[in-house]
C-alpha atoms as a PDB file:
ATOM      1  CA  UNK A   1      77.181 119.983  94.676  1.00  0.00           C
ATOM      2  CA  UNK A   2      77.292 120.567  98.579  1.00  0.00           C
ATOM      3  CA  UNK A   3      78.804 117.518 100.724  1.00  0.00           C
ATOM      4  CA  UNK A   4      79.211 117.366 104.705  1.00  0.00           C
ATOM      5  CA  UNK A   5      82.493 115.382 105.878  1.00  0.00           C
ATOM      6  CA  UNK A   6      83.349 114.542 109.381  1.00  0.00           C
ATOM      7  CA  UNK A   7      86.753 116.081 110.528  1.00  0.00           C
ATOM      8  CA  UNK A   8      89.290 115.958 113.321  1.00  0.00           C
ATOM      9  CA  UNK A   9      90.631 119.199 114.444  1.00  0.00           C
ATOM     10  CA  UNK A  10      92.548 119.737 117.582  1.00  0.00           C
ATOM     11  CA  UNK A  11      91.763 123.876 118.018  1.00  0.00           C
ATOM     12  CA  UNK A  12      89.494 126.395 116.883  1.00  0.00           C
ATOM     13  CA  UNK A  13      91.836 128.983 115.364  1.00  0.00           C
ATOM     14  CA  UNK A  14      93.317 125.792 113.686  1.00  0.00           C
ATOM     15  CA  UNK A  15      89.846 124.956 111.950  1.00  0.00           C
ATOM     16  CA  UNK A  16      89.992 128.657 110.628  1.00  0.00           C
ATOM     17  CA  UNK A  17      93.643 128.561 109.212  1.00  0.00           C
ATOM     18  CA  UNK A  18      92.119 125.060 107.290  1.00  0.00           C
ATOM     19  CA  UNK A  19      89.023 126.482 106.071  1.00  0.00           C
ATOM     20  CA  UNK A  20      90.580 129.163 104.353  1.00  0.00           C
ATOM     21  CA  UNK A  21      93.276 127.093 103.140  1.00  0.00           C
ATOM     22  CA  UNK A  22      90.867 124.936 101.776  1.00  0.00           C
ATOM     23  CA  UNK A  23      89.114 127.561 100.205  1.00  0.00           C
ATOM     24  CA  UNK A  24      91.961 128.333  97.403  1.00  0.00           C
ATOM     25  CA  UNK A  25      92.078 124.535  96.136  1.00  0.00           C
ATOM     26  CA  UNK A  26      90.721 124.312  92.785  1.00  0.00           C
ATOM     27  CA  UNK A  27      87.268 122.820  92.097  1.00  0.00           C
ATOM     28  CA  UNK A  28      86.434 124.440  95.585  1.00  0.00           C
ATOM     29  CA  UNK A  29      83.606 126.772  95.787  1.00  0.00           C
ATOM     30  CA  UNK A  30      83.112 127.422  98.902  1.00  0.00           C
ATOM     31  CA  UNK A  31      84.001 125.564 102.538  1.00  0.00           C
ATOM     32  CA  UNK A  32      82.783 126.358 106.435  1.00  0.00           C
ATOM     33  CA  UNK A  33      84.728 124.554 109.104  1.00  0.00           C
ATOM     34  CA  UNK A  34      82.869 124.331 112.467  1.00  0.00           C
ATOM     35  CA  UNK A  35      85.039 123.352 115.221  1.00  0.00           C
ATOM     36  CA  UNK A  36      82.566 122.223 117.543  1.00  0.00           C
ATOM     37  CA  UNK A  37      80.568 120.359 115.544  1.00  0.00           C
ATOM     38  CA  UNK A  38      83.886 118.644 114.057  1.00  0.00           C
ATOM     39  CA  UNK A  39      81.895 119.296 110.560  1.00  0.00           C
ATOM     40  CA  UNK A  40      83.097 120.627 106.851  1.00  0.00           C
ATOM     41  CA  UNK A  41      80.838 121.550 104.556  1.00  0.00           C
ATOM     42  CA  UNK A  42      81.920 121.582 101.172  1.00  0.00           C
ATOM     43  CA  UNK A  43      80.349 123.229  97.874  1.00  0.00           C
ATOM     44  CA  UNK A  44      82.175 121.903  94.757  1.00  0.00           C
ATOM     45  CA  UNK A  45      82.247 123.666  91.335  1.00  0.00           C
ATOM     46  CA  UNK A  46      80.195 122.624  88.625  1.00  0.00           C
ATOM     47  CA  UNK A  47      82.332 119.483  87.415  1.00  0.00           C
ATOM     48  CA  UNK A  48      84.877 119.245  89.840  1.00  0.00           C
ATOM     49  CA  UNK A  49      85.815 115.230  91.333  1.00  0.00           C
ATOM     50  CA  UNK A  50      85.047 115.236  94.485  1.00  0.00           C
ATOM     51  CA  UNK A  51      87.543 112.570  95.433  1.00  0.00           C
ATOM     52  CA  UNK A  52      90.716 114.405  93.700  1.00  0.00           C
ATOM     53  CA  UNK A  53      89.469 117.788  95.298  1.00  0.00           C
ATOM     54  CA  UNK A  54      89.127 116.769  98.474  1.00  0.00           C
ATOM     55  CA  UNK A  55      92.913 114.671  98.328  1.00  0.00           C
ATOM     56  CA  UNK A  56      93.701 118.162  97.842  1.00  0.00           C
ATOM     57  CA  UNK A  57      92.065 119.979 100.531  1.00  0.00           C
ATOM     58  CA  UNK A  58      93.240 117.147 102.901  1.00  0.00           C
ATOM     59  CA  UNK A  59      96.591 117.846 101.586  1.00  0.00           C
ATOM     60  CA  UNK A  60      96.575 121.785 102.482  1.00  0.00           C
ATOM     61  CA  UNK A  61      95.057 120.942 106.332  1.00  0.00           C
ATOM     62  CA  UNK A  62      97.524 118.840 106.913  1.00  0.00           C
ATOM     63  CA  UNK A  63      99.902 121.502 106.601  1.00  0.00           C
ATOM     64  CA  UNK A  64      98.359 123.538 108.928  1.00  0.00           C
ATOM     65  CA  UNK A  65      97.443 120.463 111.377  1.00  0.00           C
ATOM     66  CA  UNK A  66      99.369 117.647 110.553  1.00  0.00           C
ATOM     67  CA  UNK A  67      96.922 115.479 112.737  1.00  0.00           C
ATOM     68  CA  UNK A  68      93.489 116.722 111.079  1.00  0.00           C
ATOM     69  CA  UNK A  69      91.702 113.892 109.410  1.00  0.00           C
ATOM     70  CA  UNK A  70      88.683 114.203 106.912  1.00  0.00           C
ATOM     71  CA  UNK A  71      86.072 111.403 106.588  1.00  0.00           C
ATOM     72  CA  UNK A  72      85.582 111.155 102.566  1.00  0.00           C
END
């Protein structure tokens, strides 16, 4: 399953640092950032919640942007 969510990222080399964070959460398959389009698009592993993985991935941006949100 692919999903789009709406972000808030302050800096472009801070949207990389998240996305490959976010990359190593389990039930992820595969995330892009895009900075300028404020965008993450998400690919999920076959059978993976979607709400509990993506409490996770907010979890590891926020350590590497406190202030990032994620619209999920």
């Amino acid at each position: 399953m692919k999903k789009n969510y709406k972000i808030e990222v302050d800096c472009a080399n801070c949207a990389n640092l998240m996305q490959e964070e976010a990359k190593k959460v389990a039930g992820i398959k595969d995330v892009v950032v895009n900075f300028m389009a404020l965008k993450m698009k998400v690919e999920f592993e076959d059978g993976a919640d979607e709400k509990a993985t993506m409490t996770e991935v907010l979890k590891v941006c926020k350590k590497v942007e406190p202030d990032c949100e994620i619209e999920f």
